[in-house]
Protein backbone atom coordinates (compact mmCIF):
# COMPACT_ATOMS: atom_id res chain seq x y z
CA UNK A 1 -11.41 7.76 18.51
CA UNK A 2 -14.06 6.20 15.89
CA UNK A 3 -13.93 2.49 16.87
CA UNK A 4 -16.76 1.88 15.32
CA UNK A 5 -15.00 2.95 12.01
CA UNK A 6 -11.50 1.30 13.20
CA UNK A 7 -13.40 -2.04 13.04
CA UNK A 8 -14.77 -1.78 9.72
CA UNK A 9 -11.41 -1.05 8.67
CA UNK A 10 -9.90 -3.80 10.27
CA UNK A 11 -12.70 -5.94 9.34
CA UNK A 12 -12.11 -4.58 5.67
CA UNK A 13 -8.34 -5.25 5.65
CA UNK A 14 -8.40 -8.93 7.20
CA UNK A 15 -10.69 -9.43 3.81
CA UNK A 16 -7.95 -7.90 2.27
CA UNK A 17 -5.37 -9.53 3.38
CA UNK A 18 -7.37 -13.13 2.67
CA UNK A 19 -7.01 -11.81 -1.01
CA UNK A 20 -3.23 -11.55 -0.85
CA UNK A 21 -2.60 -14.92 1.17
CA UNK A 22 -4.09 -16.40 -1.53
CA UNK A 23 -2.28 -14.65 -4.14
CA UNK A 24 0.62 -15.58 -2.64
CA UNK A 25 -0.37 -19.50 -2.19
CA UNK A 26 -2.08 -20.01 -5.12
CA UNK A 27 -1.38 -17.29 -7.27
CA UNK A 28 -5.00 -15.89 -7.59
CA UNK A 29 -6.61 -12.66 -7.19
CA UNK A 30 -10.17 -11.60 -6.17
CA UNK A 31 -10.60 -8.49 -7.56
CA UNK A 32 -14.41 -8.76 -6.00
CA UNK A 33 -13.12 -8.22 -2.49
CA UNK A 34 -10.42 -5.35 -3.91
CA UNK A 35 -13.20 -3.33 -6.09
CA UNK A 36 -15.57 -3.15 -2.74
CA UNK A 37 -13.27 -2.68 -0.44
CA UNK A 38 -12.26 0.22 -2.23
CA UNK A 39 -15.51 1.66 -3.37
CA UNK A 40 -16.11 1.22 1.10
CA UNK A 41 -12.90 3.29 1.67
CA UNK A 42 -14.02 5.76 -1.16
CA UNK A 43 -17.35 6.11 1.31
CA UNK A 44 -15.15 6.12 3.94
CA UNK A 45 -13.06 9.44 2.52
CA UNK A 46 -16.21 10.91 1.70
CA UNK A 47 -17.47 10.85 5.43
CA UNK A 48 -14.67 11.42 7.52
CA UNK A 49 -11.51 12.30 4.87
CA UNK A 50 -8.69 10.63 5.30
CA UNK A 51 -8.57 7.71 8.18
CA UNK A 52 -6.14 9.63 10.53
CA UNK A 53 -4.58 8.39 13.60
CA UNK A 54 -6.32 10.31 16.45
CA UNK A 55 -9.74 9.20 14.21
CA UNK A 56 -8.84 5.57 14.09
CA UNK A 57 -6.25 4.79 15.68
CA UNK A 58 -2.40 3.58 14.18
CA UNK A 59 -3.48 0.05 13.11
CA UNK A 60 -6.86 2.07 11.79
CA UNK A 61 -5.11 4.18 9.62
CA UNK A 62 -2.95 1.44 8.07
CA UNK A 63 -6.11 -0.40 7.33
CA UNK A 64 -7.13 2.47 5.22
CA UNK A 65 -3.90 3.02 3.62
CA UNK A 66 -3.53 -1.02 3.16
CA UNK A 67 -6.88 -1.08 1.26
CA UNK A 68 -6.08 1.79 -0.62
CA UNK A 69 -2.67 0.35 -1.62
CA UNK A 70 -4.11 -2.56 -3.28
CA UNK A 71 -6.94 -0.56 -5.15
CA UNK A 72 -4.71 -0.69 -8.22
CA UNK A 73 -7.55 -0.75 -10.61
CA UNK A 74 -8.02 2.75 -9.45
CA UNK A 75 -5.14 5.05 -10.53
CA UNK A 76 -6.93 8.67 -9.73
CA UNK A 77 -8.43 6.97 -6.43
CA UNK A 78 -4.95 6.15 -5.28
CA UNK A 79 -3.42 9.54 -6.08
CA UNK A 80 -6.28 11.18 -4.26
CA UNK A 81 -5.62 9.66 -1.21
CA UNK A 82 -2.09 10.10 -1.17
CA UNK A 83 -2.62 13.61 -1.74
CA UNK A 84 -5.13 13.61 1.08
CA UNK A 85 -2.51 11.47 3.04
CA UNK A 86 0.03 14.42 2.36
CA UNK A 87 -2.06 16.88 3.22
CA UNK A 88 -2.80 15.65 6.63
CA UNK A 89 0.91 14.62 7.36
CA UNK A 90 2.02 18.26 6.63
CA UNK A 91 -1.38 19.49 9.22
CA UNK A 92 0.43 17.18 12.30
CA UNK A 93 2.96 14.57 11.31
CA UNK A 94 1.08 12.54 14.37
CA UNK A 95 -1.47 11.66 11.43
CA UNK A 96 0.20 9.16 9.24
CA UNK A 97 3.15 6.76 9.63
CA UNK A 98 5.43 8.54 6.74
CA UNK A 99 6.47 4.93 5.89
CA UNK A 100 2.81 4.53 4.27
CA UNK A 101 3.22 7.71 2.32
CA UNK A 102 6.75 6.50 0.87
CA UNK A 103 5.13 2.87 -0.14
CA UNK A 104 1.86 4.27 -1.89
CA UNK A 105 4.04 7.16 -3.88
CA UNK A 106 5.78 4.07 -5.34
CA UNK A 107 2.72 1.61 -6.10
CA UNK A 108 1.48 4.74 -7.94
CA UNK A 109 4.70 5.45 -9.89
CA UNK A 110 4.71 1.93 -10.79
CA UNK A 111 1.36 1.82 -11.72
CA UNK A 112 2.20 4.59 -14.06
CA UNK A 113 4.93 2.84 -15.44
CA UNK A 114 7.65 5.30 -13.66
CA UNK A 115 10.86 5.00 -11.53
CA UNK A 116 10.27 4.69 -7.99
CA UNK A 117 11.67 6.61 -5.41
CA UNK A 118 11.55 4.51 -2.50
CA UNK A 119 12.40 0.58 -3.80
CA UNK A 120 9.36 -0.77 -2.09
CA UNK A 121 7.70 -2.54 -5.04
CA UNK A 122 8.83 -5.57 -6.25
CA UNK A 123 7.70 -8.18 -8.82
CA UNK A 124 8.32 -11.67 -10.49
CA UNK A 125 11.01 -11.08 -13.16
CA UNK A 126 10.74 -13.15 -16.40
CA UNK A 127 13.76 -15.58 -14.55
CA UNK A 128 11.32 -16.35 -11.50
CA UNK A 129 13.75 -13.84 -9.19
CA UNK A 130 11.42 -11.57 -6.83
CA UNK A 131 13.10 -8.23 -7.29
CA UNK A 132 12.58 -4.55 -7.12
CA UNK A 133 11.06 -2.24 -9.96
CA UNK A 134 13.59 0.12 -11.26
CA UNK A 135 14.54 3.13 -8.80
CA UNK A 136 15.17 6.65 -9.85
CA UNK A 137 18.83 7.61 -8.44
CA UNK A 138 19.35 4.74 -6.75
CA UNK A 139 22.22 5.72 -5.01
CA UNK A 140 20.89 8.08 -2.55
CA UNK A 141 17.21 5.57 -2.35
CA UNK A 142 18.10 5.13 1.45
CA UNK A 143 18.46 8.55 2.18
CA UNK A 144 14.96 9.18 1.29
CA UNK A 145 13.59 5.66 2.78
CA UNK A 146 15.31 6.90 5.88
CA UNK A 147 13.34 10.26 5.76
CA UNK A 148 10.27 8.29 5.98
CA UNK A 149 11.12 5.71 8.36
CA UNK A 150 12.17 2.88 6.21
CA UNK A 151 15.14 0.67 6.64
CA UNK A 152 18.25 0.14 4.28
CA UNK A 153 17.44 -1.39 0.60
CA UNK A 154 19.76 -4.08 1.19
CA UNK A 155 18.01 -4.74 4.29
CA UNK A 156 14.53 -4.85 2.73
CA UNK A 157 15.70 -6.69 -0.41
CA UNK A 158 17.36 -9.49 1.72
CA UNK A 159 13.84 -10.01 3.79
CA UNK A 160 12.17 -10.69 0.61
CA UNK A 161 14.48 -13.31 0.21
CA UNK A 162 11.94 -15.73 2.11
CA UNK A 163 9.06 -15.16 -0.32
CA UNK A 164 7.99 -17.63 -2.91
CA UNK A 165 6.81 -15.74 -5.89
CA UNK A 166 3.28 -17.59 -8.01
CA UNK A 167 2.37 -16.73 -11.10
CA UNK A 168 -0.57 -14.38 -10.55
CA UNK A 169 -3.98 -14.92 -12.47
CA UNK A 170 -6.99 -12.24 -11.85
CA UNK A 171 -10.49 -13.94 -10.99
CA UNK A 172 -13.58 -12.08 -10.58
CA UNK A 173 -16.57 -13.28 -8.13
């Protein structure tokens, strides 16, 4: 295992994750710390390919897919590395958590302005009510988050329930 790597990821997500406690407090966005982490995890893929498990570990390889889940600015980038995360899931399913696979197909269908499959992105409606983006055949949507290791939409929708949507402004520094 890479630990040198597995740091910088961690090190890059807890940056990361700074950016989306703060979205979520005070309804600001850094796109600073978004833009390099993701031009670090493009260096990153270039180097090594995807973050696997056995290359950086479990927590490691959610880093990556964490940073690359919030690289929204970066359509192509995203699909890329779900492609890449595919790819490597299909080689040994020991690579990837499936769950990560599910969550970044559906930040990039909503990103494209399409149905999900999964129901794992959600947003502020116009009422203030936190709910899911529209799902493609909704009826069988926990058949396929079951397939990847997700629980029940009714489960998932109820522990949102807890969190306080902000408005959400984008800053640059």
């Amino acid at each position: 295992m890479n630990t040198k790597l597995a740091t910088e990821l961690q090190r890059m997500a807890d940056e990361d994750q700074k950016a989306v406690r703060r979205r979520q407090q005070k309804g600001i966005v850094n796109t600073r710390i978004l833009r390099t982490n993701t031009k670090k995890i493009k260096e990153v893929i270039a180097h090594y390919g995807w973050p696997v498990i056995p290359l950086v570990g479990k927590e490691g390889s959610k880093n990556a897919w964490l940073i690359v889940q919030h690289a929204d600015d970066d359509l192509r980038f995203q699909k890329k590395c779900l492609q890449l995360m595919l790819a490597a899931y299909k080689k040994n399913p020991k690579n990837i958590t499936p769950m990560q696979i599910a969550f970044l197909t559906d930040r990039i269908r909503v990103n494209e302005k399409k149905l999900q499959k999964f129901g794992t992105q959600f947003y502020t409606n116009k009422k203030g009510v936190f709910t899911y983006w529209p799902i493609r055949d909704i009826r069988n949507v926990d058949e396929r988050r079951s397939v990847y290791g997700i629980e029940p939409l009714a489960e998932y929708i109820k522990a949102t329930k807890s969190f306080k949507p902000v408005p959400v402004k984008r800053i640059l520094k």
